[in-house]
Structures are given as structure tokens and as C-alpha cells.
Protein backbone atom coordinates (compact mmCIF):
# COMPACT_ATOMS: atom_id res chain seq x y z
CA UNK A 1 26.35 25.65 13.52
CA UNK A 2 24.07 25.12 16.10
CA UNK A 3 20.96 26.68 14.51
CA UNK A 4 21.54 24.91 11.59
CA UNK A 5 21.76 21.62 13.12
CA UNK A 6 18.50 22.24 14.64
CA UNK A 7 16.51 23.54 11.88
CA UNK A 8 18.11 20.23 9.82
CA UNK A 9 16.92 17.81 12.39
CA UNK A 10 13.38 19.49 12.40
CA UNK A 11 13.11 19.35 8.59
CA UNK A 12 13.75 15.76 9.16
CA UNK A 13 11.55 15.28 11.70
CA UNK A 14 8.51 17.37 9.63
CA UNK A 15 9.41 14.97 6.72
CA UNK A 16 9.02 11.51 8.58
CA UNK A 17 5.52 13.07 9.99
CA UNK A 18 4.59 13.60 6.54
CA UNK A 19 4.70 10.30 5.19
CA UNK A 20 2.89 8.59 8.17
CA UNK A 21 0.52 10.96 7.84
CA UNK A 22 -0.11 9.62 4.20
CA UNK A 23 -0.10 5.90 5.70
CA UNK A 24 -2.81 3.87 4.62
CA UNK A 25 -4.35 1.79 7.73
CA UNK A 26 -5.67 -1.74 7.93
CA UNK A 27 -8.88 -0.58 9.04
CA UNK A 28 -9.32 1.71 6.11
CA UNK A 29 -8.79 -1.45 3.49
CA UNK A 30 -11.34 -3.64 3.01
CA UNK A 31 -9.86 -5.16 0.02
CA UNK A 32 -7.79 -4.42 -3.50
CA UNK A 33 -8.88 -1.47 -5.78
CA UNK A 34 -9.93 -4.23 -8.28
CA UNK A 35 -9.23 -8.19 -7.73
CA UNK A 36 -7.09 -9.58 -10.37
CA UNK A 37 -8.53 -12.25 -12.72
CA UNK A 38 -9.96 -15.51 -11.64
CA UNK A 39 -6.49 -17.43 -13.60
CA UNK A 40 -4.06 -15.09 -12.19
CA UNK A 41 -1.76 -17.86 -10.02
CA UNK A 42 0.58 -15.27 -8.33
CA UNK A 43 0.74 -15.14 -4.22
CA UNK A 44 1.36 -11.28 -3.80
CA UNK A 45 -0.60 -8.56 -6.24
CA UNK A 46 -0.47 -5.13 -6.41
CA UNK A 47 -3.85 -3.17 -7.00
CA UNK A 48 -3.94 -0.20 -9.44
CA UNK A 49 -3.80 2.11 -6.20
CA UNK A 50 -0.09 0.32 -5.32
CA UNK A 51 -1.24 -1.66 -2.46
CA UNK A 52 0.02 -5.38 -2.07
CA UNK A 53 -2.07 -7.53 -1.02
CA UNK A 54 -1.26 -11.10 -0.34
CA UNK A 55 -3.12 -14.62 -1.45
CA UNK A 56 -4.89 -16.50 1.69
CA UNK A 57 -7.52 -19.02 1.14
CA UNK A 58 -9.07 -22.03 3.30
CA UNK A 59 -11.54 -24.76 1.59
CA UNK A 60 -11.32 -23.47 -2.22
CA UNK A 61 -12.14 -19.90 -1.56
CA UNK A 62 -9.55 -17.27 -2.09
CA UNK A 63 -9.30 -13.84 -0.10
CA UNK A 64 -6.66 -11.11 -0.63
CA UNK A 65 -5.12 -9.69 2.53
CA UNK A 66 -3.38 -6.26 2.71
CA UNK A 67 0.38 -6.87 3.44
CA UNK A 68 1.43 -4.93 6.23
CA UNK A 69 4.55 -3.23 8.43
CA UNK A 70 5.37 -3.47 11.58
CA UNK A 71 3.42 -0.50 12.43
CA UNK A 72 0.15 -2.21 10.77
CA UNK A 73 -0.17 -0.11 7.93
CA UNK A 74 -0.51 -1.33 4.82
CA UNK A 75 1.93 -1.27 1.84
CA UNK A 76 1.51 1.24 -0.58
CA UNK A 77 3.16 3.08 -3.42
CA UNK A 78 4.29 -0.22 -5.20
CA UNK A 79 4.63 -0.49 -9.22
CA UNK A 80 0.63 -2.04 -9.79
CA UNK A 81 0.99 -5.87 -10.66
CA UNK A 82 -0.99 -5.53 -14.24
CA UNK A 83 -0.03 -1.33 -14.82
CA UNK A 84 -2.33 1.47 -14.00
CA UNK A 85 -6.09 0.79 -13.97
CA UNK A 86 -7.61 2.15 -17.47
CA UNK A 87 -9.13 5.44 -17.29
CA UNK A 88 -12.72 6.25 -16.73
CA UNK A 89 -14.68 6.92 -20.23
CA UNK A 90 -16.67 10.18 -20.00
């Protein structure tokens, strides 16, 4: 029982060390995949890579900033706010 309570608790612990290891970090994101289009009103959108980003903007200008954890790294893996991005002709 023991053994198996062991090896259980290091699969766990080789699975959470996987997916920080795929963690996207703020300084790696200088923006979205693709900005949406100039009449899109939302706050939040999600690029065609699944990153939210988030609406800020000061005097008429408008900047998207990647929405975060706790941890600072940025969320990922979300459904794309317009689909997937069209794929490359060639």
C-alpha cells in the first residue's frame, strides 16, 4: 500500500510540473496573436493562440493586456473569442 501511495503522489507531482512547465509568462507576451477588429466593443478577448487578454486604454488609445494568475502567468488554453485563426495559404 505504501509503494503505491508513493508512486501515486509522484505521478501527481510529475503532472502539476508538467503544466507549469507549459505556462506562458508575462515577459514572453508582448501582445495578442492578432488584435481583434477596430468595432469589436468587448472588454476581455481571446487570441487565436487561447490567450485572454483584457481591454485598458487612457486618452482614446486602446492596449490589450494579458490577463494573468496569481503566479503571473498568463491565461491560456481558452476557446479563441472569434474561432481558430484561418489557415496559412501555401
Amino acid at each position: 500500500m505504501n509503494v503505491a501511495r508513493r508512486l501515486s503522489s509522484a505521478g501527481i507531482a510529475a503532472l502539476f510540473a508538467g503544466l507549469s512547465a507549459c505556462a506562458v509568462t508575462l515577459d514572453a507576451v508582448d501582445g495578442p496573436a492578432e488584435y481583434p477588429p477596430p468595432g469589436f466593443a468587448g472588454q476581455q478577448y481571446v487570441d487565436s493562440s487561447g490567450c485572454v487578454f483584457m481591454r485598458a486604454g487612457y486618452a482614446g488609445q486602446t492596449r490589450w493586456v494579458p490577463r494573468v494568475r496569481r503566479d503571473r502567468t498568463v491565461i491560456c488554453g481558452q476557446k479563441p473569442t472569434f474561432g481558430a485563426a484561418p489557415a496559412a495559404a501555401g
